[in-house]
C-alpha atoms as a PDB file:
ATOM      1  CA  UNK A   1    -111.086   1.959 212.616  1.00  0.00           C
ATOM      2  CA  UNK A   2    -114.528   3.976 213.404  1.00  0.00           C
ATOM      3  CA  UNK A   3    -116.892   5.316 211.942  1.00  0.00           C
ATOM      4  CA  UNK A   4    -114.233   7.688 209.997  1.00  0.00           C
ATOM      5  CA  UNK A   5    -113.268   4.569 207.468  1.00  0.00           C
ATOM      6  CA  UNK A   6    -114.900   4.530 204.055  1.00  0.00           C
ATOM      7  CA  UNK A   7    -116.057   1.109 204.775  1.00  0.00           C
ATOM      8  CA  UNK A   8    -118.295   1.037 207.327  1.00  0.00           C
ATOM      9  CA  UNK A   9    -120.339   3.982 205.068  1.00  0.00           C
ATOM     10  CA  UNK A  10    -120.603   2.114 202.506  1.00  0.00           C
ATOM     11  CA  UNK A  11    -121.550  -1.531 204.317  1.00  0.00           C
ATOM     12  CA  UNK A  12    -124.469   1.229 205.925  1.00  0.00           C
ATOM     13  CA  UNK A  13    -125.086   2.174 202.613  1.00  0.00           C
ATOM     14  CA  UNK A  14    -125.635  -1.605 201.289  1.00  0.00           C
ATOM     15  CA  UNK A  15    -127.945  -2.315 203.957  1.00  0.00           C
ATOM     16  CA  UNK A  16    -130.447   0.972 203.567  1.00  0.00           C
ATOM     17  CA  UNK A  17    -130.295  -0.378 199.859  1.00  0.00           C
ATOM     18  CA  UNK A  18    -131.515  -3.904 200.938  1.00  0.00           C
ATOM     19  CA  UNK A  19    -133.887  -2.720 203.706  1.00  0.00           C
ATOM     20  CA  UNK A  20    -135.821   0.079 201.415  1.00  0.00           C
ATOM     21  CA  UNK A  21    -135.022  -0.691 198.015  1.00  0.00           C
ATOM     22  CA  UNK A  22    -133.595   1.760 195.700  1.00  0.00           C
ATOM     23  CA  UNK A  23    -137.383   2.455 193.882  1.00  0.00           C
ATOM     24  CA  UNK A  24    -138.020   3.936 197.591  1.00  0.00           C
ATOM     25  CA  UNK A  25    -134.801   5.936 198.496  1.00  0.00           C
ATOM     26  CA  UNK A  26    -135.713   8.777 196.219  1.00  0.00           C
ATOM     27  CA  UNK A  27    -138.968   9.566 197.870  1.00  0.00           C
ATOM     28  CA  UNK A  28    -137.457   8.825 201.676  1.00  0.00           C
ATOM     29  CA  UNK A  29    -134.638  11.148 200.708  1.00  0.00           C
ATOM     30  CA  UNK A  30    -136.917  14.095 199.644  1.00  0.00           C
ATOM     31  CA  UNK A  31    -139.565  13.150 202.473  1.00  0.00           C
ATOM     32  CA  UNK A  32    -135.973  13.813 204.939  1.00  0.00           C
ATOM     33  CA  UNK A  33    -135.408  16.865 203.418  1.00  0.00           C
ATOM     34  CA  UNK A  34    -139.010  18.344 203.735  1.00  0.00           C
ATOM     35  CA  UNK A  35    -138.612  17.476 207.120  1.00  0.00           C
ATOM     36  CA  UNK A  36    -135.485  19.439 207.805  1.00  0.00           C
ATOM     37  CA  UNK A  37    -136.932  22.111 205.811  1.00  0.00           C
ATOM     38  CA  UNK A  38    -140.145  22.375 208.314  1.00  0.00           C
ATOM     39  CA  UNK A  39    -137.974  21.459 211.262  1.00  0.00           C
ATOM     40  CA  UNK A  40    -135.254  24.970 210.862  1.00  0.00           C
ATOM     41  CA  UNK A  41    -138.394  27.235 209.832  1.00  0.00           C
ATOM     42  CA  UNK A  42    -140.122  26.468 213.045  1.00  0.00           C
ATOM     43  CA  UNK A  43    -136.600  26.516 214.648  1.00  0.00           C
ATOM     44  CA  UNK A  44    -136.400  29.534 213.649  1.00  0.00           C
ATOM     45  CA  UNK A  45    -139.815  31.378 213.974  1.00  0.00           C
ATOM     46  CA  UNK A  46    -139.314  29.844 217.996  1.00  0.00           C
ATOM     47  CA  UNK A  47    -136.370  32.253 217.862  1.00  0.00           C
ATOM     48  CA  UNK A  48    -138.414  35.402 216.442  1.00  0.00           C
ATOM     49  CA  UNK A  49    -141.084  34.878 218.870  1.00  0.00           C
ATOM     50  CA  UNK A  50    -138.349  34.443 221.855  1.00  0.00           C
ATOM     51  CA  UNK A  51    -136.298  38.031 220.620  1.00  0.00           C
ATOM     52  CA  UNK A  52    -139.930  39.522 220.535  1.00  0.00           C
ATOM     53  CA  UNK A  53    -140.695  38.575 223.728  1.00  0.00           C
ATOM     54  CA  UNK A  54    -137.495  39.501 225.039  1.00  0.00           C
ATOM     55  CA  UNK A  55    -137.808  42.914 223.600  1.00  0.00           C
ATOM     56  CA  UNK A  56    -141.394  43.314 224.962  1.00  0.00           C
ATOM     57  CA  UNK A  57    -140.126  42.490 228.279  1.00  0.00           C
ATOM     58  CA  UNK A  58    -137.466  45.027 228.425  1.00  0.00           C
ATOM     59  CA  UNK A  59    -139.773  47.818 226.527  1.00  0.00           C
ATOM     60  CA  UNK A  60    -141.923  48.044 230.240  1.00  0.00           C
ATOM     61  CA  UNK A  61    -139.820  49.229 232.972  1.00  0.00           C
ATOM     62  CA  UNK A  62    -140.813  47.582 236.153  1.00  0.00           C
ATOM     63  CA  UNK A  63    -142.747  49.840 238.853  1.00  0.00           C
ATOM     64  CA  UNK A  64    -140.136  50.924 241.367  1.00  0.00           C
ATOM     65  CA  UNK A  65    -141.625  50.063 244.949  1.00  0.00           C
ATOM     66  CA  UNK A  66    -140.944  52.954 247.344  1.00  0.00           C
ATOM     67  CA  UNK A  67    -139.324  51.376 250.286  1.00  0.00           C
ATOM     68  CA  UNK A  68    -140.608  51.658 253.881  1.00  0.00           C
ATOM     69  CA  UNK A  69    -139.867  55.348 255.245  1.00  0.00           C
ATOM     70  CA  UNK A  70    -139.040  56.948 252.266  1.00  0.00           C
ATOM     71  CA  UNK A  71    -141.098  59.696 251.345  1.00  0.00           C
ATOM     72  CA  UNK A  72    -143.434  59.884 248.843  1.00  0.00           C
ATOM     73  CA  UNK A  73    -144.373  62.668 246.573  1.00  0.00           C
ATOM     74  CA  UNK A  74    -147.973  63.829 246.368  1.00  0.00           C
ATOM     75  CA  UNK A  75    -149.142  63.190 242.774  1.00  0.00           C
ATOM     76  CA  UNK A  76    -149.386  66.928 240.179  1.00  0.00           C
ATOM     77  CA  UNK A  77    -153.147  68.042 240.162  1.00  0.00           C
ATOM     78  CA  UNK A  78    -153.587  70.674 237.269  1.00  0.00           C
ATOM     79  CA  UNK A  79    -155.418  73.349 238.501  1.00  0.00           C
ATOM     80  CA  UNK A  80    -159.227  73.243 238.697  1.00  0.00           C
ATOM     81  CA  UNK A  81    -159.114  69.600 238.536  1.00  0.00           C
ATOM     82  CA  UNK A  82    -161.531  67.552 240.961  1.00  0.00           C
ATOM     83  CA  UNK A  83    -159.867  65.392 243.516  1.00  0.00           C
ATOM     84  CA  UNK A  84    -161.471  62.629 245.007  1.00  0.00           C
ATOM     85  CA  UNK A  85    -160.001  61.127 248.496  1.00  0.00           C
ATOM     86  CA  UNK A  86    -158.268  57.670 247.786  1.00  0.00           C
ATOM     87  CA  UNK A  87    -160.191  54.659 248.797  1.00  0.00           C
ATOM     88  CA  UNK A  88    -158.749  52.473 251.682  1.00  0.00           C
ATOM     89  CA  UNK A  89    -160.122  49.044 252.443  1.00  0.00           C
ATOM     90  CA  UNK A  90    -161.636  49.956 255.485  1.00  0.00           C
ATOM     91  CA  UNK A  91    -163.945  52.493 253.444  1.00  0.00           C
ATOM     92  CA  UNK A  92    -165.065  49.964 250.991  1.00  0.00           C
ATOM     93  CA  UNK A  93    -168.646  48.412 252.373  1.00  0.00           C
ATOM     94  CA  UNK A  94    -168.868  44.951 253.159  1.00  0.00           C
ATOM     95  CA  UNK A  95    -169.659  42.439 250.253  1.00  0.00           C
ATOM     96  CA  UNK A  96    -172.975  41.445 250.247  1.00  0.00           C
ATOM     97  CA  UNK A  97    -173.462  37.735 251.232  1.00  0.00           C
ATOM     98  CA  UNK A  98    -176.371  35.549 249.096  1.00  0.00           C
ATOM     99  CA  UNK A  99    -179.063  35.078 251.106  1.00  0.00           C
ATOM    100  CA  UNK A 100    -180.643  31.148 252.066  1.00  0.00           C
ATOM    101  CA  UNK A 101    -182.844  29.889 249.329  1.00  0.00           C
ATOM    102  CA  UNK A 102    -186.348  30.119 250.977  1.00  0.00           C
ATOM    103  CA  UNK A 103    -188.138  27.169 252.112  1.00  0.00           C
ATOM    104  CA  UNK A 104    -192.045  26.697 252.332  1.00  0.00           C
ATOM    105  CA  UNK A 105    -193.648  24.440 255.049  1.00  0.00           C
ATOM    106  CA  UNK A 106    -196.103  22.586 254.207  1.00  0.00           C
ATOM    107  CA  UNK A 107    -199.283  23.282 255.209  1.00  0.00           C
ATOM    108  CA  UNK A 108    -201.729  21.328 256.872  1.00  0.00           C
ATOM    109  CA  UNK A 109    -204.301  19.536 254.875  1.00  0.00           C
ATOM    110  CA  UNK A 110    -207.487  21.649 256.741  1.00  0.00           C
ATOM    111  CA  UNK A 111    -205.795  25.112 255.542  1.00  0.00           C
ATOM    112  CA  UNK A 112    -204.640  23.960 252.614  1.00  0.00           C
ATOM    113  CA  UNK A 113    -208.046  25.458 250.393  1.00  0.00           C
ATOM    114  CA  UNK A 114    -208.041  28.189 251.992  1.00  0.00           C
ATOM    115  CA  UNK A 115    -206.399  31.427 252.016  1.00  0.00           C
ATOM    116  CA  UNK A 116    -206.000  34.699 253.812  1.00  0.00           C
END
């Protein structure tokens, strides 16, 4: 007595018939299937583009952090090789800050035609 009895399909049946017609029912079932069709290939290109990602993600090792206190080991300098001293922040000069749009006074009207 569910939806596991032969009945109740076919009473669901009888009423998509009435509803749509049966000129229509060919066309709905193909539009259905087209659907599907779309539905698992995207379904399934999410799943490519998820393993790829995945597999990107694992392909670059995290930097390891050195902890506070542990030594670090100078970095290899081949041999005739120019070294410049790092930069800190407290070498790096001060941004330079825009300077105020200028504003002109008006002049008074007796020096106004002439000029210096």
């Amino acid at each position: 007595m569910g939806w596991e009895s032969p009945s109740h399909w076919v009473i669901i049946a009888l009423v998509v018939l009435v509803l749509f017609g049966y000129k229509k029912l060919p066309e709905m079932s193909r539009s259905v299937g087209r659907s599907l069709r779309i539905f698992k290939t995207e379904i399934k290109g999410m799943g490519q583009d998820d393993a790829a990602r995945d597999a990107a993600e694992t392909a670059v090792p995290p930097t390891a952090q050195p902890t506070v206190g542990t030594p670090v080991a100078p970095p290899v300098v081949p041999p005739g090789a120019v070294v410049e001293p790092p930069v800190t922040p407290s070498a790096v000069a001060p941004v330079a800050q825009p300077l105020p749009p200028v504003v002109e006074e008006p002049r008074p009207a007796s020096q106004q035609g002439t000029q210096a």
